[in-house]
N, C-alpha and C. Protein backbone atom coordinates (compact mmCIF):
# COMPACT_ATOMS: atom_id res chain seq x y z
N UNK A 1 -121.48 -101.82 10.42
CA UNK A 1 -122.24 -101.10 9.42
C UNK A 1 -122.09 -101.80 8.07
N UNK A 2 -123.18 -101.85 7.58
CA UNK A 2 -123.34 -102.54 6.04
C UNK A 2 -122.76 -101.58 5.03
N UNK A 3 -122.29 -102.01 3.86
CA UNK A 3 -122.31 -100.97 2.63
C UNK A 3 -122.95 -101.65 1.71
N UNK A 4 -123.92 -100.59 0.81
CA UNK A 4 -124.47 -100.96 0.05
C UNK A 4 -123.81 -101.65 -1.21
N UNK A 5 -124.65 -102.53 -2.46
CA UNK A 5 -123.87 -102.86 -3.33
C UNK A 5 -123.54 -101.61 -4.03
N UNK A 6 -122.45 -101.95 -4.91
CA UNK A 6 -121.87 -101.12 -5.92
C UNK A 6 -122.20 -101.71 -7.32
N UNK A 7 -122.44 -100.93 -8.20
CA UNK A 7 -122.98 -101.16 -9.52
C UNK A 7 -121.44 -101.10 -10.31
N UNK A 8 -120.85 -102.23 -10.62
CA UNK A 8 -120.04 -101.89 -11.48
C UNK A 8 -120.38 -102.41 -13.25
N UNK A 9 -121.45 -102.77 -13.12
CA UNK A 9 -121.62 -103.68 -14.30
C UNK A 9 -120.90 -102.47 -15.86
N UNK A 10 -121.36 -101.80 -15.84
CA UNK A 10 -121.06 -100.72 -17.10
C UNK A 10 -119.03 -100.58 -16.98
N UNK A 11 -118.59 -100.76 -15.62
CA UNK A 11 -117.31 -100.10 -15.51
C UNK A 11 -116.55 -102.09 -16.28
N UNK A 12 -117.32 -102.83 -15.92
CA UNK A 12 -116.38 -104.10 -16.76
C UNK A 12 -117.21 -104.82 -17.88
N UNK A 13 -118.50 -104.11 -18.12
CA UNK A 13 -119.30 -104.36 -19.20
C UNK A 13 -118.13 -103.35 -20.37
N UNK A 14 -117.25 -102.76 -19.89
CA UNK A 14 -116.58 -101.65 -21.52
C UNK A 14 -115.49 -101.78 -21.85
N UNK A 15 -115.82 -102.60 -23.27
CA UNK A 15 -114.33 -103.10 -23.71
C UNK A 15 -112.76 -102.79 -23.77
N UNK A 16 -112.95 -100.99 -23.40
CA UNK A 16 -111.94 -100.69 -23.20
C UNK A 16 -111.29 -100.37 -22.13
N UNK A 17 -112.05 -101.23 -20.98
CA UNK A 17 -111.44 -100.79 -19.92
C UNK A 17 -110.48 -102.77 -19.20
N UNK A 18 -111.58 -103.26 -19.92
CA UNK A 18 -110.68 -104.83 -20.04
C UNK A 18 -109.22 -105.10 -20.37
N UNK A 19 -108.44 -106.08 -18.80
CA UNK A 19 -107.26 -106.21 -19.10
C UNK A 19 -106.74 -104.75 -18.60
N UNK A 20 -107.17 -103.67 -17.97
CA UNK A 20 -107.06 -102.34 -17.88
C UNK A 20 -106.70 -102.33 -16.74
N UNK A 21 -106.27 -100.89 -16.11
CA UNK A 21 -106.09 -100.85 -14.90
C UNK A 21 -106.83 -99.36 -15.41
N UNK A 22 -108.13 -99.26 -14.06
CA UNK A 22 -108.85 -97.77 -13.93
C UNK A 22 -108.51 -96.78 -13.04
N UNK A 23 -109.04 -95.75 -12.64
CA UNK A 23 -108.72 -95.30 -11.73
C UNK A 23 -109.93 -94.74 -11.64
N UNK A 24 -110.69 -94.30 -10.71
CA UNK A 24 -111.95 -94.27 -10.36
C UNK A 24 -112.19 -93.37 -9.07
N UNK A 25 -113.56 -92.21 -9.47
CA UNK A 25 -113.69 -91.11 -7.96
C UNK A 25 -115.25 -91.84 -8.03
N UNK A 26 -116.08 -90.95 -6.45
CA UNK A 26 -117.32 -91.43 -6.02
C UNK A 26 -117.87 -92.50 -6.72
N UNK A 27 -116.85 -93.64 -5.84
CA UNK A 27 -116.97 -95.32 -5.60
C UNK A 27 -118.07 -95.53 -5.36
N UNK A 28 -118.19 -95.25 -4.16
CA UNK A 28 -119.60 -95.70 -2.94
C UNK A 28 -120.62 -94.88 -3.50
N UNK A 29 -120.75 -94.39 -4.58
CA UNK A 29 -121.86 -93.30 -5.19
C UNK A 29 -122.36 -94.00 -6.32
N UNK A 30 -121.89 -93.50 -7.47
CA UNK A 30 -121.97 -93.74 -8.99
C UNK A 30 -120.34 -93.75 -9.18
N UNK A 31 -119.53 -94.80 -8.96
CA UNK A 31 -118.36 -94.96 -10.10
C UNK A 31 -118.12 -94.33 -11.09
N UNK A 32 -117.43 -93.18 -11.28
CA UNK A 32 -116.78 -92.70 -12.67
C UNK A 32 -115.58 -92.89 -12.77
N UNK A 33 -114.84 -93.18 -14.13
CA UNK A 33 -113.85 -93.71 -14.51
C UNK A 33 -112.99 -92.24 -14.56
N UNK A 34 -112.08 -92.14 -14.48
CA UNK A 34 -111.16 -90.91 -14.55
C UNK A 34 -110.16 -90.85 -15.75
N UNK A 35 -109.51 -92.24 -15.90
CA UNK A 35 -108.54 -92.47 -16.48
C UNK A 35 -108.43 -94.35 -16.33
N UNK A 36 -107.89 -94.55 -17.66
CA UNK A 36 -107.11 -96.08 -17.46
C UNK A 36 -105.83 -96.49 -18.30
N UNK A 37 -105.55 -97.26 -18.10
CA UNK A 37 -104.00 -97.42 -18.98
C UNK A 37 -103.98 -98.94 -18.40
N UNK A 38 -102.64 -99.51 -19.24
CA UNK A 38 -102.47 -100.48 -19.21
C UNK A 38 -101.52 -101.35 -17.92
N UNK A 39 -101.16 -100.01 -17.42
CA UNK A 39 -100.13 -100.36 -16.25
C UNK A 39 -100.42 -99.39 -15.03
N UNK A 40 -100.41 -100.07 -13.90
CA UNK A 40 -100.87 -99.18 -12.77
C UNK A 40 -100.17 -97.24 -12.47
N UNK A 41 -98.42 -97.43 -12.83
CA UNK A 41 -97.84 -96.15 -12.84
C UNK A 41 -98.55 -95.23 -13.87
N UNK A 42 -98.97 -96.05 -15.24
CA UNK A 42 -99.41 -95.11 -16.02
C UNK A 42 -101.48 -94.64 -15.69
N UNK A 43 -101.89 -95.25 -15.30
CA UNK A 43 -103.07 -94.94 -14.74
C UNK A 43 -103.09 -93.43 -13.61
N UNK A 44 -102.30 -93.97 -13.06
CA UNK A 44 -101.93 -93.03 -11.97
C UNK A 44 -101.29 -91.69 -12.22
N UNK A 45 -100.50 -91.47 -13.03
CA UNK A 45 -100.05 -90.69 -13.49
C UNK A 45 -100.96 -89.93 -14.54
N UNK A 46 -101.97 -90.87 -15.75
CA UNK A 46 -103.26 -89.58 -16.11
C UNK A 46 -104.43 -89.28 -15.22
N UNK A 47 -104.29 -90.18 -13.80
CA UNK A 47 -105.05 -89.53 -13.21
C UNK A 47 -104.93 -87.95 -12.33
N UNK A 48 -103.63 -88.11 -11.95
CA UNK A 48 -103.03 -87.04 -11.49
C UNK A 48 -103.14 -85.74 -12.43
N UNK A 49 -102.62 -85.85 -13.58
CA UNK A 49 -102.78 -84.88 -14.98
C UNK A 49 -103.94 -84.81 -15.10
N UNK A 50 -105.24 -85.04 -14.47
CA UNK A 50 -106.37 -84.55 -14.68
C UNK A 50 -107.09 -83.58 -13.18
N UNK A 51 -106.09 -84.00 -12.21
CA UNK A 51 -106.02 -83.42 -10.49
C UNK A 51 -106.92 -84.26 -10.19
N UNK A 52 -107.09 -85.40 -10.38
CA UNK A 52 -107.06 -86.67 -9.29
C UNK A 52 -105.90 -87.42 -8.28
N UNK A 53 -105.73 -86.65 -7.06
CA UNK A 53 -104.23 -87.39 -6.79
C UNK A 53 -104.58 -88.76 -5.91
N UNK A 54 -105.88 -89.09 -5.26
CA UNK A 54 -106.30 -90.43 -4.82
C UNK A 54 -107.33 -90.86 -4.83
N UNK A 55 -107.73 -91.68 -6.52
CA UNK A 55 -108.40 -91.98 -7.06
C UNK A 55 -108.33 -93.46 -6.48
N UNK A 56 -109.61 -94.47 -6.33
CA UNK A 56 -109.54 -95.58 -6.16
C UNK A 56 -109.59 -95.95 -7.68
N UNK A 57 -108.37 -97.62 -7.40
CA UNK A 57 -107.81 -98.23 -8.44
C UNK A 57 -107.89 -99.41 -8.10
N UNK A 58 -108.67 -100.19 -9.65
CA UNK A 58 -108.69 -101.85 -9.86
C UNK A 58 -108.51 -102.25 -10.84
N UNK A 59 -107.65 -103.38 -11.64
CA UNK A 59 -107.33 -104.12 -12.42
C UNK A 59 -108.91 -104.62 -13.04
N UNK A 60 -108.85 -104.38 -13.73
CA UNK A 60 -110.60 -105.03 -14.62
C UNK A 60 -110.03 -106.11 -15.48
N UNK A 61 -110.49 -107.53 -15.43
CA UNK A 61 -110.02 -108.85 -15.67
C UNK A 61 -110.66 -108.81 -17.26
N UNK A 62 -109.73 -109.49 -18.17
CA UNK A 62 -110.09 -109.48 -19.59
C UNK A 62 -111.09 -110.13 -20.03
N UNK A 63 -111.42 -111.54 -18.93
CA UNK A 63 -112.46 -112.00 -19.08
C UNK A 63 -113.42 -111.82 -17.76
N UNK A 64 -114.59 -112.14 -17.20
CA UNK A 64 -115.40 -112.35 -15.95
C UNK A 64 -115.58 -113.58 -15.99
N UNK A 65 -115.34 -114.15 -14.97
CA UNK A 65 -115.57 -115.59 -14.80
C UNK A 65 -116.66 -115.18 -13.09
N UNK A 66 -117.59 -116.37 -13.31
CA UNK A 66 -118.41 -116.17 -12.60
C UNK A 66 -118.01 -116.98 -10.82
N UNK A 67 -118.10 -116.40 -9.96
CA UNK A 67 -117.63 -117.04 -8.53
C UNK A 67 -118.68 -117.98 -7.79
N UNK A 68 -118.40 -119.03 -7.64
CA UNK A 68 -119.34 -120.01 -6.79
C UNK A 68 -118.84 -120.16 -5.57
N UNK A 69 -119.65 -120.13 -4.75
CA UNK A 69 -119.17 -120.42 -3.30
C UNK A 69 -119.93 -119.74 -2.28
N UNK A 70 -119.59 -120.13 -1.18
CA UNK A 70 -119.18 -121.32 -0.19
C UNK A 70 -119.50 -122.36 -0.31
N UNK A 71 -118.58 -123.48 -0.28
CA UNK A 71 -119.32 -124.71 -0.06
C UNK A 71 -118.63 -125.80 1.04
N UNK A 72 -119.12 -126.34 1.31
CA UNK A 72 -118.02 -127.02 2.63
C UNK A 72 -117.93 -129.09 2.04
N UNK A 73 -117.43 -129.63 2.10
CA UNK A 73 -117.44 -131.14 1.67
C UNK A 73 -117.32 -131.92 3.01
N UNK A 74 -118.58 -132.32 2.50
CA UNK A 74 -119.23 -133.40 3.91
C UNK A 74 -119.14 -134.63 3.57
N UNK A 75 -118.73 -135.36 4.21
CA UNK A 75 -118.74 -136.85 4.09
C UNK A 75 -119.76 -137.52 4.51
């Protein structure tokens, strides 16, 4: 079974979630942010204080660097 794409552009398009760690409910839907902090225990912990107890969680990179690939080197 396929899954569709996920739209995250807005969740690492926002400056304050850069360098962040999020915590995040209805992924596979529309992504909403719950909570973020700078360290995974502390993410987790305002997510809980809001009664999120298993929120999906990702590190959002300070910069985006763009991915190329596959490529194979043929002689």
């Amino acid at each position: 079974m396929l899954m569709a794409a996920i739209d995250m552009t807005k969740i690492y398009g926002n400056k304050s979630y850069k360098g962040n760690w999020v915590a995040m409910i209805d992924y596979e839907t529309k992504p909403k942010v719950v909570a973020y902090a700078k360290t995974l225990h502390e993410v987790l912990k305002k997510a809980k204080q809001k009664g999120f107890d298993m929120p999906l969680v990702t590190q959002i990179p300070k910069k985006v660097l763009p991915i190329v690939g596959p490529f194979a080197y043929i002689e």
